[in-house]
Protein backbone atom coordinates (compact mmCIF):
# COMPACT_ATOMS: atom_id res chain seq x y z
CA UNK A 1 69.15 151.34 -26.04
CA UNK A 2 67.62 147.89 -26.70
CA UNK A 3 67.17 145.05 -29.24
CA UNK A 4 64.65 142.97 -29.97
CA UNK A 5 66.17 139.36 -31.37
CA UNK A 6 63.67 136.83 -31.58
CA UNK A 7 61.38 136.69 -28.59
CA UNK A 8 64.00 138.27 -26.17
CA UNK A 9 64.46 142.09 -25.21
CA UNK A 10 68.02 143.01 -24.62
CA UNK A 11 68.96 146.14 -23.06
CA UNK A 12 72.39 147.82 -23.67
CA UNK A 13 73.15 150.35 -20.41
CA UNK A 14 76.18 152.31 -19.89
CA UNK A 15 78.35 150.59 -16.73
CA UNK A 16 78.59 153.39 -13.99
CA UNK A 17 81.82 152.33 -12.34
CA UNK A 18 81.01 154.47 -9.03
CA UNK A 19 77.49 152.52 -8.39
CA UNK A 20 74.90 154.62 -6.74
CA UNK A 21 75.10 158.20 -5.36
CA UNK A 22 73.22 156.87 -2.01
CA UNK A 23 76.05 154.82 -1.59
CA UNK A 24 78.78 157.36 -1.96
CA UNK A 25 76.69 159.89 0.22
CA UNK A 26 76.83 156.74 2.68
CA UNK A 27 80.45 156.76 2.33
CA UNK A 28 81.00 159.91 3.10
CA UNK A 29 79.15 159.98 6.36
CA UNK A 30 81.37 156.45 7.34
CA UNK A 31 84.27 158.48 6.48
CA UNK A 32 83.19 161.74 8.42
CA UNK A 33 83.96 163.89 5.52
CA UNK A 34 81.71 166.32 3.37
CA UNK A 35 80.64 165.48 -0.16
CA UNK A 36 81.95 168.14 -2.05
CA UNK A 37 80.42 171.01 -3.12
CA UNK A 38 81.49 171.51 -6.88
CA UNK A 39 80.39 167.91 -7.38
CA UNK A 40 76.59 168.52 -6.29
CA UNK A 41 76.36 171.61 -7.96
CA UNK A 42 77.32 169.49 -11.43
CA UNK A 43 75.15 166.21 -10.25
CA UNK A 44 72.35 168.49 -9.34
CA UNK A 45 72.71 170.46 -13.12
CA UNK A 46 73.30 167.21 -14.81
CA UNK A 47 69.71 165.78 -13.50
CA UNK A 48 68.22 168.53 -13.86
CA UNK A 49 68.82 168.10 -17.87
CA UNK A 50 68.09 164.67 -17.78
CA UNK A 51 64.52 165.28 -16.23
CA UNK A 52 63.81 168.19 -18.52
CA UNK A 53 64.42 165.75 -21.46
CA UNK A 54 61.91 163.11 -19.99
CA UNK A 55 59.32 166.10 -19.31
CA UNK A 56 60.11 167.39 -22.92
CA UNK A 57 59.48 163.77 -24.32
CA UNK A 58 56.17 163.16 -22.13
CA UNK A 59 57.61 160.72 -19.71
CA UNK A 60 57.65 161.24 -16.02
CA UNK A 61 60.43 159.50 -13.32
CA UNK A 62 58.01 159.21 -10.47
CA UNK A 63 60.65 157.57 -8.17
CA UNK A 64 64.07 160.19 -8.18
CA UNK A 65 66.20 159.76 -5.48
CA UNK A 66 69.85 159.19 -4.92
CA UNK A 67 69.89 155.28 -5.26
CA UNK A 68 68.06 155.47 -8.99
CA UNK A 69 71.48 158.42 -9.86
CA UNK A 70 74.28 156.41 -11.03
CA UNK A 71 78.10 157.66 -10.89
CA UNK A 72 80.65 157.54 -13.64
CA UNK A 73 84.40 157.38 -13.42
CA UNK A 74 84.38 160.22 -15.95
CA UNK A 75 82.39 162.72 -13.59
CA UNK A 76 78.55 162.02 -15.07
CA UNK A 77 75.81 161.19 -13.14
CA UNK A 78 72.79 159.03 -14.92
CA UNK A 79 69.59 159.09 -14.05
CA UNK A 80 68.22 155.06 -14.07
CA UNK A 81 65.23 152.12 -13.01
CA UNK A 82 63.06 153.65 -14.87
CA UNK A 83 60.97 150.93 -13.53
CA UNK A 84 57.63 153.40 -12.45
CA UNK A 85 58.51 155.94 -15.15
CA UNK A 86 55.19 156.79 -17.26
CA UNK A 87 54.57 158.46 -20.50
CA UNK A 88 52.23 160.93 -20.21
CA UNK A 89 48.90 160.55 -22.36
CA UNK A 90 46.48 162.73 -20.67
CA UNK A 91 46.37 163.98 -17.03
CA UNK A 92 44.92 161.22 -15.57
CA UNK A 93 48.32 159.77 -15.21
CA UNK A 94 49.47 162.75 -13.40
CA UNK A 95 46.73 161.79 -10.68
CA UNK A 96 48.50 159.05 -9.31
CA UNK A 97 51.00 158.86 -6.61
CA UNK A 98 54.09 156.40 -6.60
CA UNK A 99 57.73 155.93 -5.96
CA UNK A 100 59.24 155.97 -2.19
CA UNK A 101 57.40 157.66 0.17
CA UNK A 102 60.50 158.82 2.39
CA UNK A 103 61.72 160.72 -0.66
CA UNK A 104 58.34 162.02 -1.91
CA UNK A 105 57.76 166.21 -2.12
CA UNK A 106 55.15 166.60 0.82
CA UNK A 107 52.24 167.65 -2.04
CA UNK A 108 52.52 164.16 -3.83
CA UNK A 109 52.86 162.96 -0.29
CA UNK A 110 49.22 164.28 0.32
CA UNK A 111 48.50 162.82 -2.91
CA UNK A 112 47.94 166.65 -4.16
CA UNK A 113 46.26 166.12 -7.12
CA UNK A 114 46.77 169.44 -9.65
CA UNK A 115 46.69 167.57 -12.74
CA UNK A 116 50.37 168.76 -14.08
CA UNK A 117 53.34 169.41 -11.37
CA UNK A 118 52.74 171.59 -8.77
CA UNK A 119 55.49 174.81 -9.41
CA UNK A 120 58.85 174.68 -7.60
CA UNK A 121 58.99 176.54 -4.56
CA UNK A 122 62.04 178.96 -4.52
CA UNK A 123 65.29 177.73 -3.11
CA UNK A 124 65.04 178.30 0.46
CA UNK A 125 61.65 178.59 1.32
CA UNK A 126 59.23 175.64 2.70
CA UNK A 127 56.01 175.08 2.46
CA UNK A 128 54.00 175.62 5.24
């Protein structure tokens, strides 16, 4: 949500108490336990949404990984720094490869250049 007053932008974002889900994965590893199960599946279906809704509204991430997912007390988890996030207005966009490297899918990695996103592998295979 934001406001223009004057000749300053404000920007109203919802506080995620729990911080970042890199540093509750990091947590977990300090404290030698396992993040629990039930809670990815529900992270993982909650993102999921949230990038569907960019795609549906033209706008692509480009930089997803578990420090830009933000935890709430309440159980959410937010997708945020939308910093290198794009709307898409022709394919050209699509062409260009950014966000972090050590998180990047192997294709965008090669800079693999299909024009839109390359399809989803099934769950359990890799690509060779």
């Amino acid at each position: 949500f934001e406001v223009q007053e004057d000749e300053a932008i404000c920007l109203i974002l919802e506080f995620c108490e729990l911080g970042d889900l890199q540093k509750q994965i990091e947590r977990c590893k300090k404290e030698k336990r396992r993040f629990e199960e039930s809670k990815i599946w529900k992270y993982l279906a909650q993102l999921l949404d949230a990038i569907a809704f960019l795609h549906k509204h033209n706008v692509v991430h480009r930089d997803v990984k578990a420090a830009n997912c933000f935890l709430t007390k309440g159980g959410s988890i937010k997708l945020g720094d939308m910093n290198v996030s794009k709307q898409i207005k022709n394919e050209k966009l699509l062409q260009t490869a950014t966000g972090t490297p050590y998180n990047m899918a192997p294709e965008v990695w090669r800079l693999y250049r299909p024009g839109p996103p390359p399809p989803a592998l099934p769950r359990g295979e890799e690509e060779e």
